[in-house]
C-alpha atoms as a PDB file:
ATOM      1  CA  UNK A   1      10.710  16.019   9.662  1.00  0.00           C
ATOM      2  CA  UNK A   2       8.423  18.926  10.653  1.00  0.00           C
ATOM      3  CA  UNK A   3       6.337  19.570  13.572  1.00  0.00           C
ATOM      4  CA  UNK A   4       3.341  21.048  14.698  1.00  0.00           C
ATOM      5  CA  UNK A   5       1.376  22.726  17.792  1.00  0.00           C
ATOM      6  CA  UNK A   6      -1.751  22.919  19.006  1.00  0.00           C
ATOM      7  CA  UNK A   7      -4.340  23.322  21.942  1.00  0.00           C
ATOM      8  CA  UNK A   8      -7.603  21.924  22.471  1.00  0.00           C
ATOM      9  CA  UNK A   9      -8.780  25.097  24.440  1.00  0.00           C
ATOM     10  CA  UNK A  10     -10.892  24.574  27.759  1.00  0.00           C
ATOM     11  CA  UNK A  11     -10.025  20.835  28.323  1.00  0.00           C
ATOM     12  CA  UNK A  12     -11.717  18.953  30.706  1.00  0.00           C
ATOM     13  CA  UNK A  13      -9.298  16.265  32.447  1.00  0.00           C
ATOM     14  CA  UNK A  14     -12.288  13.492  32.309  1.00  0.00           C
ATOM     15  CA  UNK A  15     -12.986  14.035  28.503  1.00  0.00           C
ATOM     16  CA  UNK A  16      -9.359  14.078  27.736  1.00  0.00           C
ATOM     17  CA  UNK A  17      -8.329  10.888  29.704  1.00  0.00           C
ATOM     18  CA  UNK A  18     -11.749   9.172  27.395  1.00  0.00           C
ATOM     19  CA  UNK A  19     -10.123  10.262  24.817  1.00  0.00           C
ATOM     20  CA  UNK A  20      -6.239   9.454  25.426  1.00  0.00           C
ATOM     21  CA  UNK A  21      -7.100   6.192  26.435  1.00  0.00           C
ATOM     22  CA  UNK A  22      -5.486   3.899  29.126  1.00  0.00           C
ATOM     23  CA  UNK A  23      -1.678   4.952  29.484  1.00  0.00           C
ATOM     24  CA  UNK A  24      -2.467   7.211  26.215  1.00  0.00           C
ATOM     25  CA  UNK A  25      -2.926   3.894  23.903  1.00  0.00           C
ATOM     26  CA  UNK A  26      -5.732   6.244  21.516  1.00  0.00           C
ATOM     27  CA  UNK A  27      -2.459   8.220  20.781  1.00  0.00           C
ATOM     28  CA  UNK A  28      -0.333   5.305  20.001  1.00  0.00           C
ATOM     29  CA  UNK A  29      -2.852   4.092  17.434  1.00  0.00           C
ATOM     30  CA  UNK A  30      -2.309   7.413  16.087  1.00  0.00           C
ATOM     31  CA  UNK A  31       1.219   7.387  15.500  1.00  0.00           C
ATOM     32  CA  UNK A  32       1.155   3.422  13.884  1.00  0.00           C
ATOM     33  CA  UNK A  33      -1.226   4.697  11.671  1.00  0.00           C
ATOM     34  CA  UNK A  34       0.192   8.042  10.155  1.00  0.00           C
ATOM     35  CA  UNK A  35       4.095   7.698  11.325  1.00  0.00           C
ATOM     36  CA  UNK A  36       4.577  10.689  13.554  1.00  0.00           C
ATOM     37  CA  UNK A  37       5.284  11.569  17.435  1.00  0.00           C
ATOM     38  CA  UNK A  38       2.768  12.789  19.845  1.00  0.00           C
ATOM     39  CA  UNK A  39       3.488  14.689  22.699  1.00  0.00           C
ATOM     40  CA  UNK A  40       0.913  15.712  25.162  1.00  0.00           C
ATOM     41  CA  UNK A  41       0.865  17.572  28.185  1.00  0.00           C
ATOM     42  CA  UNK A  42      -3.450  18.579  29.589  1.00  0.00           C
ATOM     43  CA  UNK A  43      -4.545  19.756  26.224  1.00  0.00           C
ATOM     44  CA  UNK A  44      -1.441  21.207  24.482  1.00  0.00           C
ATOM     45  CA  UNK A  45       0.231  18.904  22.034  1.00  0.00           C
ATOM     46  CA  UNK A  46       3.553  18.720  19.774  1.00  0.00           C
ATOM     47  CA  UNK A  47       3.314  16.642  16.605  1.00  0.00           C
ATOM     48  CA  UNK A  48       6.300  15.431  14.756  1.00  0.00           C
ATOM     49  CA  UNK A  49       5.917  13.937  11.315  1.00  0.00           C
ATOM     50  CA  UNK A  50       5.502  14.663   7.690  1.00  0.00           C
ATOM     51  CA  UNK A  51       3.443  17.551   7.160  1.00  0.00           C
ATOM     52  CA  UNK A  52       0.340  16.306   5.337  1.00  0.00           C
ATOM     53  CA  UNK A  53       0.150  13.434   8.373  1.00  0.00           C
ATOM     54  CA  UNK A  54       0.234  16.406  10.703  1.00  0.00           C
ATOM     55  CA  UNK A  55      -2.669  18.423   9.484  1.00  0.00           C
ATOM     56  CA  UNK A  56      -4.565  15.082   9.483  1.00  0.00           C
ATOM     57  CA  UNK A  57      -3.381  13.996  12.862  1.00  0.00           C
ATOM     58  CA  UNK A  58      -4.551  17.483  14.441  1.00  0.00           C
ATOM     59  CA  UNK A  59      -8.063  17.268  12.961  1.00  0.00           C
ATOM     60  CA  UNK A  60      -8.173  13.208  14.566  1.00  0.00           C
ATOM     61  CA  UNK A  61      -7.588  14.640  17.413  1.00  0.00           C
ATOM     62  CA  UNK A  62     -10.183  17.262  17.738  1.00  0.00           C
ATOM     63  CA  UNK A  63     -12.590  15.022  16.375  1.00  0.00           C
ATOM     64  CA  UNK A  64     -11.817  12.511  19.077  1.00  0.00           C
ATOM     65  CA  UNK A  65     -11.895  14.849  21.661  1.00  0.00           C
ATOM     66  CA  UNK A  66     -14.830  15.793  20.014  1.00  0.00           C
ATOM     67  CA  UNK A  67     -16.890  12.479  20.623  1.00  0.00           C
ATOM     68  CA  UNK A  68     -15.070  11.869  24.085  1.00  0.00           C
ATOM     69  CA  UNK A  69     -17.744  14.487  24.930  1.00  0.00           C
ATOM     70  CA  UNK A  70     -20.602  12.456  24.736  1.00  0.00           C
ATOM     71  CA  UNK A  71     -19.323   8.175  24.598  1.00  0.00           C
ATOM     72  CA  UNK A  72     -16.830   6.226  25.878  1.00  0.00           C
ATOM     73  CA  UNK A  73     -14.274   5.428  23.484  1.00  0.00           C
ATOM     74  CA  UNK A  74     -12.674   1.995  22.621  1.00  0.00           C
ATOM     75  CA  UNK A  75     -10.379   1.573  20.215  1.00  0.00           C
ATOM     76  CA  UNK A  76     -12.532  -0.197  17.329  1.00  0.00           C
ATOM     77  CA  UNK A  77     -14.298   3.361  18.054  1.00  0.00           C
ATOM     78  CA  UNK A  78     -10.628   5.228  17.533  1.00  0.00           C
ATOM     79  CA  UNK A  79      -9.901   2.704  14.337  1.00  0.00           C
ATOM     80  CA  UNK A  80     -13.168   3.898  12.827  1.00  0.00           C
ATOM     81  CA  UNK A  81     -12.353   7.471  13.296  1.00  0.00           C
ATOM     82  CA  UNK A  82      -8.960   6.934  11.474  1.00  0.00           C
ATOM     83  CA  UNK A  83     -10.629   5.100   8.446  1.00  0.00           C
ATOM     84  CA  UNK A  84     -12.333   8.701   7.718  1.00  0.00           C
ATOM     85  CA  UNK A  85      -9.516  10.681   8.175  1.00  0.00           C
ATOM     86  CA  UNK A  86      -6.774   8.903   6.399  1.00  0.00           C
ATOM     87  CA  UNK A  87      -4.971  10.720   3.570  1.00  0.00           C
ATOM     88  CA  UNK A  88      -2.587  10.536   1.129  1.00  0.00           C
ATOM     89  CA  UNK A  89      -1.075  12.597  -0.990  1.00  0.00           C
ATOM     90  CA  UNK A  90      -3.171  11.331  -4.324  1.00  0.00           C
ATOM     91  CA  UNK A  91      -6.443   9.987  -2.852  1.00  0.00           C
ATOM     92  CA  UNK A  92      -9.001  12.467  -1.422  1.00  0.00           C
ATOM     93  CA  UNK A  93     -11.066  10.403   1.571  1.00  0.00           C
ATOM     94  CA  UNK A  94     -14.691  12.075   1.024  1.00  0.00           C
ATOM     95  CA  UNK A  95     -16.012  10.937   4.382  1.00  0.00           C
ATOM     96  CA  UNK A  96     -16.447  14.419   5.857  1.00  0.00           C
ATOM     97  CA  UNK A  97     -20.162  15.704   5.834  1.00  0.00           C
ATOM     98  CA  UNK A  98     -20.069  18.013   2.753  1.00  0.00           C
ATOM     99  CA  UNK A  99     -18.697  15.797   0.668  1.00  0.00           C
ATOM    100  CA  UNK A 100     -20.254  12.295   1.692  1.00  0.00           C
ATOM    101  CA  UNK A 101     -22.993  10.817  -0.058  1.00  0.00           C
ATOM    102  CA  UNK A 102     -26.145   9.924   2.532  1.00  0.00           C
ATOM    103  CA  UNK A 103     -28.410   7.136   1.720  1.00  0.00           C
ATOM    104  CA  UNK A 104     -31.798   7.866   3.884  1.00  0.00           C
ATOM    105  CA  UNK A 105     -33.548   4.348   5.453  1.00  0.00           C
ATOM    106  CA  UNK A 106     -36.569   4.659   7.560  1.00  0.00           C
ATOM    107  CA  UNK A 107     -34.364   3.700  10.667  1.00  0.00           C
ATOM    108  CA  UNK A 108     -30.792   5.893   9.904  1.00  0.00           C
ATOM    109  CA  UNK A 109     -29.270   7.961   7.742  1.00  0.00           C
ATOM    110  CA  UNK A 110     -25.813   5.979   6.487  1.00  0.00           C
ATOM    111  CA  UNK A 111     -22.763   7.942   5.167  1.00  0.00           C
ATOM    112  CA  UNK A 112     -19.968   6.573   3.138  1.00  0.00           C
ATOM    113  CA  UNK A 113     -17.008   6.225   4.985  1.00  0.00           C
ATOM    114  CA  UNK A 114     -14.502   6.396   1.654  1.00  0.00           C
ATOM    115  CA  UNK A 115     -13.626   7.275  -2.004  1.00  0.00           C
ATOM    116  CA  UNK A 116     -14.175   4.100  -2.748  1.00  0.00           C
ATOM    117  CA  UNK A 117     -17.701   3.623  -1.371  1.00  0.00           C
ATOM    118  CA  UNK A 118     -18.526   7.097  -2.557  1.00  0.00           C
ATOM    119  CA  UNK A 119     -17.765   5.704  -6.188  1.00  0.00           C
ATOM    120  CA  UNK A 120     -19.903   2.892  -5.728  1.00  0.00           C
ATOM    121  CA  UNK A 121     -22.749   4.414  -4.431  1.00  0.00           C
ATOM    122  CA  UNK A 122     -22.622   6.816  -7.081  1.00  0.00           C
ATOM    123  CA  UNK A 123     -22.191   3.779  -9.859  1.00  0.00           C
ATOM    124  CA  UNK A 124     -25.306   2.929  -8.132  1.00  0.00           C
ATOM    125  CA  UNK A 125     -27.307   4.604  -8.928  1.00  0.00           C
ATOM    126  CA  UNK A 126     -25.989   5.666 -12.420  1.00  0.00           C
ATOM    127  CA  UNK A 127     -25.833   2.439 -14.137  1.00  0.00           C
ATOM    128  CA  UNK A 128     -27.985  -0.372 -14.438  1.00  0.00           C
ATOM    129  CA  UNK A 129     -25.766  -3.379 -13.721  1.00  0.00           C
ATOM    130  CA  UNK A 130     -23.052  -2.760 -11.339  1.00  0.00           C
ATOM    131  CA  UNK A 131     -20.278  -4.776  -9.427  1.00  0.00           C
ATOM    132  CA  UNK A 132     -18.687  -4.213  -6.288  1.00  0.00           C
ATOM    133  CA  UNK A 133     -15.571  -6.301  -5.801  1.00  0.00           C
ATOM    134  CA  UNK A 134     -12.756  -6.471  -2.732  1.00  0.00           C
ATOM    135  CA  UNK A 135     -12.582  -8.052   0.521  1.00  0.00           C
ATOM    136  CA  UNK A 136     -15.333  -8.249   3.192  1.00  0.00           C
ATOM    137  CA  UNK A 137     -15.929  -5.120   5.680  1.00  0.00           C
ATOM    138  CA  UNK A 138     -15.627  -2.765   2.584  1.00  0.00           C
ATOM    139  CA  UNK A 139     -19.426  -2.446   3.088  1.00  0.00           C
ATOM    140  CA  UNK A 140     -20.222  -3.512  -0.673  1.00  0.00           C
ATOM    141  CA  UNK A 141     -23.737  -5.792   0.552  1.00  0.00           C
ATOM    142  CA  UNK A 142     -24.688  -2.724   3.492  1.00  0.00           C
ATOM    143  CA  UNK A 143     -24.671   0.002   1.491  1.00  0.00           C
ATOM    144  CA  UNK A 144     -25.964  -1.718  -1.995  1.00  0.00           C
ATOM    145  CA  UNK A 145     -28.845  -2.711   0.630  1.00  0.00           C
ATOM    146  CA  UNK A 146     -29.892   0.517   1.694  1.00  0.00           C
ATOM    147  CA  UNK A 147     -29.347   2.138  -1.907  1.00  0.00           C
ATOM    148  CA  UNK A 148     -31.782  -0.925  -2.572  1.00  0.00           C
ATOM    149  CA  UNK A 149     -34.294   0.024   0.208  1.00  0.00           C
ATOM    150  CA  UNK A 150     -33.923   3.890  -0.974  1.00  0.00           C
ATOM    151  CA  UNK A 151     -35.393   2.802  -4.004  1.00  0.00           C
ATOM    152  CA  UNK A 152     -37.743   0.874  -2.957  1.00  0.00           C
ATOM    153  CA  UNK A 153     -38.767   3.758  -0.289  1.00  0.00           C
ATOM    154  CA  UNK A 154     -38.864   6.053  -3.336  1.00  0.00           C
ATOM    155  CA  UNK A 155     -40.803   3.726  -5.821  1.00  0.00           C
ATOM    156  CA  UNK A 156     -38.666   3.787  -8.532  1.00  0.00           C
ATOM    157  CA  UNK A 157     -38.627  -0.262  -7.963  1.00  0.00           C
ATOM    158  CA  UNK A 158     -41.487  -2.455  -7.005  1.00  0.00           C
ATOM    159  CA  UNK A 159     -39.381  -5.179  -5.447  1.00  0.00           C
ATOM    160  CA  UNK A 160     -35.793  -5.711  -3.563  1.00  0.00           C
ATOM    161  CA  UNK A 161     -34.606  -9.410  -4.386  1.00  0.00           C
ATOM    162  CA  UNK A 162     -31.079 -10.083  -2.794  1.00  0.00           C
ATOM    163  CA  UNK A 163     -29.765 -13.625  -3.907  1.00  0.00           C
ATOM    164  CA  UNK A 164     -26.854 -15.377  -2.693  1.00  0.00           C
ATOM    165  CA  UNK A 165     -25.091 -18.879  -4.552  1.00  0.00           C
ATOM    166  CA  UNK A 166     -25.008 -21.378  -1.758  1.00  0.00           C
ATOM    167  CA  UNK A 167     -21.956 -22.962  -1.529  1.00  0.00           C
ATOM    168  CA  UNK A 168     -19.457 -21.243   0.946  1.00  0.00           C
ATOM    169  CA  UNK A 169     -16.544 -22.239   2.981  1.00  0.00           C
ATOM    170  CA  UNK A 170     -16.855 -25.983   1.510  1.00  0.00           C
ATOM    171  CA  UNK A 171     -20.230 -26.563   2.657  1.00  0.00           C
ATOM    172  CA  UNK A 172     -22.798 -27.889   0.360  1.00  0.00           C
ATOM    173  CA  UNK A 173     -26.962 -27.444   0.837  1.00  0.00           C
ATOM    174  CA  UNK A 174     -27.752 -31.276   0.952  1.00  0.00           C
ATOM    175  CA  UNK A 175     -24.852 -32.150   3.702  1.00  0.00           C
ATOM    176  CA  UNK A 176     -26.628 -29.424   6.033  1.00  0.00           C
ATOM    177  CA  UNK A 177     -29.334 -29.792   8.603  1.00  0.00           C
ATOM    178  CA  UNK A 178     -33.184 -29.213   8.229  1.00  0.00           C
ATOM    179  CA  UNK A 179     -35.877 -28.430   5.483  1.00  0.00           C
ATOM    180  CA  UNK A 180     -34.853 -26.273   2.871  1.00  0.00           C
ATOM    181  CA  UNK A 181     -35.554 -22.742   4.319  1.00  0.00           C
ATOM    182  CA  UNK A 182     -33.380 -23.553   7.103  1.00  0.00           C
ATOM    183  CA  UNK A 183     -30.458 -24.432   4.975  1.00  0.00           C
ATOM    184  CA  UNK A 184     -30.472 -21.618   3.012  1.00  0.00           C
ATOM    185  CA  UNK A 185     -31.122 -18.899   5.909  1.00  0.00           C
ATOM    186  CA  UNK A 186     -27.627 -19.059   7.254  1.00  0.00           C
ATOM    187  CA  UNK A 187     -26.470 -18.075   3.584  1.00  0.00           C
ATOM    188  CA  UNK A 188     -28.415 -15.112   3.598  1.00  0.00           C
ATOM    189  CA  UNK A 189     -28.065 -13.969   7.103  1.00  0.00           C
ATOM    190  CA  UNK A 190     -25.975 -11.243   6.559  1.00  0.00           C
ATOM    191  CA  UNK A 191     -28.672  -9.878   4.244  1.00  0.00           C
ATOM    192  CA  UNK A 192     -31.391 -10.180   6.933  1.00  0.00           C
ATOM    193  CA  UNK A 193     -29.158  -8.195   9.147  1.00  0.00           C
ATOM    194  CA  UNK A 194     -29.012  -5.185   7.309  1.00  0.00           C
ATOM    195  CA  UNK A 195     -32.252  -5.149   6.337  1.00  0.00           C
ATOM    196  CA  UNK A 196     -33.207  -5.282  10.142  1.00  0.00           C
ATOM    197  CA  UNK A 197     -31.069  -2.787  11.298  1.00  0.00           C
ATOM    198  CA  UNK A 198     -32.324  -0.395   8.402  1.00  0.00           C
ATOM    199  CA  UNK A 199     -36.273  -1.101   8.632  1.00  0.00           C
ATOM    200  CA  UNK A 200     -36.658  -2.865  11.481  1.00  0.00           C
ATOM    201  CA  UNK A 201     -38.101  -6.338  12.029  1.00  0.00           C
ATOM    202  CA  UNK A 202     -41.773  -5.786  11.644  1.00  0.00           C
ATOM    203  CA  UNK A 203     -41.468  -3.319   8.551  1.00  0.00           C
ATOM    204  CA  UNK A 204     -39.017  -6.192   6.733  1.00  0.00           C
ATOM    205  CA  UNK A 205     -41.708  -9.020   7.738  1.00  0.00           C
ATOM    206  CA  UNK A 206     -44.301  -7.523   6.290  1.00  0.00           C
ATOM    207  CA  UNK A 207     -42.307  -6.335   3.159  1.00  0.00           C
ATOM    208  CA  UNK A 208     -41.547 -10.067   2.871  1.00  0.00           C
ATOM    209  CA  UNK A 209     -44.700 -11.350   3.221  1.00  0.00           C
ATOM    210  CA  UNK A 210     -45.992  -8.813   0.573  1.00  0.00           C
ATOM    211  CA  UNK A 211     -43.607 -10.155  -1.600  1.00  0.00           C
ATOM    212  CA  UNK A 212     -41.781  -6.352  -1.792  1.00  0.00           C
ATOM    213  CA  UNK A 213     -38.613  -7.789  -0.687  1.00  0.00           C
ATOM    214  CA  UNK A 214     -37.449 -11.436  -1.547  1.00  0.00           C
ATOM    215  CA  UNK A 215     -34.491 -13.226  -0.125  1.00  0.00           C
ATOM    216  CA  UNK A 216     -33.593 -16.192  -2.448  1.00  0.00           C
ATOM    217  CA  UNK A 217     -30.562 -18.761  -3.371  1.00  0.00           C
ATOM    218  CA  UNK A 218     -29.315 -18.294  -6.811  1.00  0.00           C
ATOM    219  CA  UNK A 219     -31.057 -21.141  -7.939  1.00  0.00           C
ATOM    220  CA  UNK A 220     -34.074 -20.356  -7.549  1.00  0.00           C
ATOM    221  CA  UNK A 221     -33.703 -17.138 -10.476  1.00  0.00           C
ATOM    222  CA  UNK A 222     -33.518 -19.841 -13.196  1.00  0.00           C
ATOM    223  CA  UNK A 223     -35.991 -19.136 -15.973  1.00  0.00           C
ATOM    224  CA  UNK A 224     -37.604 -15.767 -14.237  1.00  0.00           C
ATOM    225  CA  UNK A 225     -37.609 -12.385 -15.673  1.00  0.00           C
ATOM    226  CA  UNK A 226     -37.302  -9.802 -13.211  1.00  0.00           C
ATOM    227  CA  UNK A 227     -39.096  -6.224 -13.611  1.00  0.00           C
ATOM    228  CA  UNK A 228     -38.848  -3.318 -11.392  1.00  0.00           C
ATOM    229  CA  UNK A 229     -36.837  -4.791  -9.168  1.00  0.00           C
ATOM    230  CA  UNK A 230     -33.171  -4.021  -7.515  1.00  0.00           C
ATOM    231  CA  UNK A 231     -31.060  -7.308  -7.424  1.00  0.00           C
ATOM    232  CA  UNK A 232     -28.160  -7.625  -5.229  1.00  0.00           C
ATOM    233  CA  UNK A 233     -26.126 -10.794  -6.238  1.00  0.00           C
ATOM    234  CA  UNK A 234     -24.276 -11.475  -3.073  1.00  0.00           C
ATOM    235  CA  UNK A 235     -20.644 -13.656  -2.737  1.00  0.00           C
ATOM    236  CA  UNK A 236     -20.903 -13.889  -6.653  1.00  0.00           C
ATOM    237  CA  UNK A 237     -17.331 -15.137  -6.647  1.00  0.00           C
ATOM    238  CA  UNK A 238     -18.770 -18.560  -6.108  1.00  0.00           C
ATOM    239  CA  UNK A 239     -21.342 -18.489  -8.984  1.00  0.00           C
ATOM    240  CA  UNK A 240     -20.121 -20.126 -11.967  1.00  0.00           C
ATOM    241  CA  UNK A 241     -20.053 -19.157 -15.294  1.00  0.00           C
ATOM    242  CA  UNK A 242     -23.326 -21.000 -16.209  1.00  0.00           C
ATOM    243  CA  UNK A 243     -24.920 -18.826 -13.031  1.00  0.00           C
ATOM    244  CA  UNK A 244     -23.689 -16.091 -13.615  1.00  0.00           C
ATOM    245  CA  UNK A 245     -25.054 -15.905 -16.893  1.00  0.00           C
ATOM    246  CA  UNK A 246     -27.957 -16.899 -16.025  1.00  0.00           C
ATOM    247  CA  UNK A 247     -28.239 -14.050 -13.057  1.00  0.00           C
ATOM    248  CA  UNK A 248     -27.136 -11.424 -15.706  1.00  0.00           C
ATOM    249  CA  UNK A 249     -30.079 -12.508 -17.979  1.00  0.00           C
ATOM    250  CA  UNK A 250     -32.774 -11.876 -15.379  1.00  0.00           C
ATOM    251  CA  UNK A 251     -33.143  -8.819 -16.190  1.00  0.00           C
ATOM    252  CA  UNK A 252     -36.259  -7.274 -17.128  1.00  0.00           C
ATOM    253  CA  UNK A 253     -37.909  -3.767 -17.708  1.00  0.00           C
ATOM    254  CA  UNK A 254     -37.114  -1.138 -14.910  1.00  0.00           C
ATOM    255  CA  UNK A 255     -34.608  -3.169 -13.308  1.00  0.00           C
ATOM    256  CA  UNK A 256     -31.113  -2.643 -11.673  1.00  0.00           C
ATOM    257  CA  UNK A 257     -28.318  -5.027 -10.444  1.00  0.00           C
ATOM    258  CA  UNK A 258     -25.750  -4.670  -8.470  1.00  0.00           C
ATOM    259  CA  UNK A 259     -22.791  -8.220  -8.212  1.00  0.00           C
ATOM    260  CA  UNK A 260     -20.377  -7.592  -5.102  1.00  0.00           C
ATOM    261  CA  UNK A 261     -17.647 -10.587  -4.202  1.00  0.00           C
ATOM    262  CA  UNK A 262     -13.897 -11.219  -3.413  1.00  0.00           C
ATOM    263  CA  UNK A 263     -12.365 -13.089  -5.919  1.00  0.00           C
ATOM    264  CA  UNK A 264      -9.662 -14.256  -3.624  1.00  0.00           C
ATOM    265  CA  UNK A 265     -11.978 -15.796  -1.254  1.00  0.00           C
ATOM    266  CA  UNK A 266     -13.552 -18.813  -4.114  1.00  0.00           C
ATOM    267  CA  UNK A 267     -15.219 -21.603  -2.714  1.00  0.00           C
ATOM    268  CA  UNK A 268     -16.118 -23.299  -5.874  1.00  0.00           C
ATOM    269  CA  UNK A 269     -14.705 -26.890  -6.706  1.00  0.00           C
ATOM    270  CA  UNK A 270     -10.994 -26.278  -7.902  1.00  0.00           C
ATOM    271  CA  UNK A 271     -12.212 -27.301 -11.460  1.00  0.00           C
ATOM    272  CA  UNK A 272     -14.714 -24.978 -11.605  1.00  0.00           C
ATOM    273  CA  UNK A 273     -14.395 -21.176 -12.671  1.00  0.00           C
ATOM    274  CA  UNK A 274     -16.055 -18.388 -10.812  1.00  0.00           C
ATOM    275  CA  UNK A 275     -18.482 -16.636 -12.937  1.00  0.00           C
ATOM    276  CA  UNK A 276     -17.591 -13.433 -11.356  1.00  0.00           C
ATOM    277  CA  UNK A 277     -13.940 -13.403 -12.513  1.00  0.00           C
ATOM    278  CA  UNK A 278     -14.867 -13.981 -15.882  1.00  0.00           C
ATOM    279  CA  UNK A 279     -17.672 -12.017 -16.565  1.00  0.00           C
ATOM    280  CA  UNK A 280     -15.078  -9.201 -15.534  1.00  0.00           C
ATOM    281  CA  UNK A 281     -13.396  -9.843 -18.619  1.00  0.00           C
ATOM    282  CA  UNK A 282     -16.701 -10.158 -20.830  1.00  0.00           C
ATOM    283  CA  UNK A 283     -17.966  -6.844 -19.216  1.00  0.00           C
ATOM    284  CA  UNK A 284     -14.836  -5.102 -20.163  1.00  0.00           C
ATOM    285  CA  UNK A 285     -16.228  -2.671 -22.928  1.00  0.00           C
ATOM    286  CA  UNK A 286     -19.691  -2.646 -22.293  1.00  0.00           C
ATOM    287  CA  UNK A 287     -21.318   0.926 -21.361  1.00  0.00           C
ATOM    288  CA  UNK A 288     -23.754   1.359 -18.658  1.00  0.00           C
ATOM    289  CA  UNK A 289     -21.650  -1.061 -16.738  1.00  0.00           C
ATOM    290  CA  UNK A 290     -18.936   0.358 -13.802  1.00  0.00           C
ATOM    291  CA  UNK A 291     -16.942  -1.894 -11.710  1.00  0.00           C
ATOM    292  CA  UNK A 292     -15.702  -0.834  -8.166  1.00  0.00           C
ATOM    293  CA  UNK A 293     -12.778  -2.033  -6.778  1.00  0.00           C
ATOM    294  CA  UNK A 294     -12.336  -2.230  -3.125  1.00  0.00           C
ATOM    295  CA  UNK A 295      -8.447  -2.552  -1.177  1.00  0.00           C
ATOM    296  CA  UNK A 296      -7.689  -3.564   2.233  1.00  0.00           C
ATOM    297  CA  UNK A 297      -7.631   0.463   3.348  1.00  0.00           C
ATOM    298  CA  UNK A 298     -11.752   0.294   2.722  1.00  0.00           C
ATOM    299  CA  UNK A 299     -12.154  -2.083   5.586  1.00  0.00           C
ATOM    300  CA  UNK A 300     -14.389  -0.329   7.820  1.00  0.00           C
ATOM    301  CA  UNK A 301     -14.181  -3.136  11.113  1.00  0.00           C
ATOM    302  CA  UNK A 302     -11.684  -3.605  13.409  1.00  0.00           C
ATOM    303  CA  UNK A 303      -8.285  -2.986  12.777  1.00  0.00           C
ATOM    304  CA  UNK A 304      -7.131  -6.111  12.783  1.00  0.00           C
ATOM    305  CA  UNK A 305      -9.146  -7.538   9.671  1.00  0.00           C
ATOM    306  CA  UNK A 306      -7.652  -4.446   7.775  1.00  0.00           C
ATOM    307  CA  UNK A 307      -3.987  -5.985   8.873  1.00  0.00           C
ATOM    308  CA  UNK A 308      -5.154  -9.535   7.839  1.00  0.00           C
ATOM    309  CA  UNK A 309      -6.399  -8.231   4.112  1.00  0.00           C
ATOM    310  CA  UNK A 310      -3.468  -6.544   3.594  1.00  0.00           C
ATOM    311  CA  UNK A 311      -1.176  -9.195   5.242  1.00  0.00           C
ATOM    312  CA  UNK A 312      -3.125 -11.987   2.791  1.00  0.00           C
ATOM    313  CA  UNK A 313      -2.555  -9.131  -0.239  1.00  0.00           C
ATOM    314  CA  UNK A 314       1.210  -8.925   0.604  1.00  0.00           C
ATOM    315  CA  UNK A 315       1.860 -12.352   0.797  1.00  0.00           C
ATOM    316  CA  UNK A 316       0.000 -13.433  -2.779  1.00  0.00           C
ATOM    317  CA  UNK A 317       2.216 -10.882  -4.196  1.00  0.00           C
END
């Protein structure tokens, strides 16, 4: 074991305590995450661990010091801080601001927050058709949204359609409430969201009514051809293979796709095959085509959906 000291220089007891949390439980989410010892006394601190996990630990530390200087932090706050910093000794996180790739909307700038969603922004914009695939809170539909609306801002598309199948967590359209545009707004909620946050909800009402941005159910792509537009199929893991076919075959002139899911979490009848597991065998050797897979350790919410991915992982193995 090896150890390490260091000193935040000219600490202020108020920022520190922020940053410590309540009877030091910041630090403690520290040491669960990387395996070492902390040690603290006012701004002076002794870290005992293996030596990669120290050099990481120190520059947590002075990064949440860092931001205890202007918020209050809670510990999703701390857990988010983590996700950027952890290490290992073959993967290289890219989070940091040199190396991050930034995706400008008119209402933020977003950063990746991993390797992995570096990749896929990158795949992106390289290749035409491209699929995201791993558990939720990788950020596969919020950043293939804004790399949608960066296009969109920069007129290399026309149009943003984001399509969704609707059938989820056993529920079918016709057992459900209300006309049609009721039923399938729930479905594409989490689309709307994003969209809101990154243009607001007078910019995306009026991109809607001028037809620039559509928000659709799968069904309703059947026997369209779709030109200068960027298509996000959403939850593809419970298209079938008919669908997904059929979604792949939209296509037109000018166009790019991008297909995110989690093929563990299939909602389809248990006699029907998702689409998106086996066009990931048919897409195998095709260029211009880059799949991007996401792991538990891209989870970028609270802690405790990271443990339950990882937990579910575990225990299918």
């Amino acid at each position: 074991m090896n150890s390490k000291e260091f000193e935040i220089e000219s600490v202020e007891n108020n920022i520190l305590a922020n940053m410590l949390g309540i009877f030091d439980k910041h630090l403690r989410i520290i040491e669960h995450e990387f395996k070492v010892e902390i040690k603290t006394r006012g701004g002076f601190f002794v870290l005992t661990g293996e030596q990669d996990n120290l050099n990481t630990v120190e520059r947590v530390i002075r990064e949440l010091y860092f931001l205890a200087q202007s918020e209050n932090l809670s510990h999703e706050k701390v857990h988010l801080v983590l996700r950027k910093f952890m290490l290992n000794t073959t993967t290289k996180k890219i989070n940091n601001q040199k190396n991050g790739i930034s995706i400008n909307t008119p209402n933020k700038k977003i950063h990746t927050q991993n390797k992995n969603q570096n990749d896929y922004i990158q795949a992106i914009r390289k290749n035409d058709l491209s699929f995201g695939i791993g558990p939720a809170g990788t950020g596969k539909t919020y950043l293939a949204v804004a790399t949608a609306i960066e296009a969109l801002q920069k007129q290399t598309v026309k149009k943003i359609i984001l399509v969704r199948p609707a059938v989820e967590a056993g529920e079918r359209l016709g057992f459900l409430p209300g006309d049609l545009s009721q039923k399938v707004d729930p479905y594409l909620r989490p689309m709307y969201d994003a969209l809101f946050e990154m243009l607001g909800f007078d910019q995306v009402t009026n991109l809607i009514e001028r037809k620039s941005i559509e928000l659709a159910p799968l069904a309703f792509m059947r026997g369209r051809s779709l030109n200068e537009s960027f298509i996000i199929l959403d939850e593809a893991q419970n298209t079938t293979i008919e669908q997904m076919k059929m979604f792949l075959t939209r296509m037109g002139y000018g166009s790019k796709s991008v297909v995110n899911g989690d093929i563990t979490q299939i909602d389809l009848p248990s006699e029907k095959e998702s689409g998106l597991k086996h066009v990931l065998e048919v897409i195998k050797h095709l260029k211009n085509v880059e799949v991007i897979n996401f792991n538990h350790k891209d989870v970028i919410r609270h802690q405790i959906v990271q443990d339950i991915v990882e937990a579910y992982q575990k225990h299918k193995n």
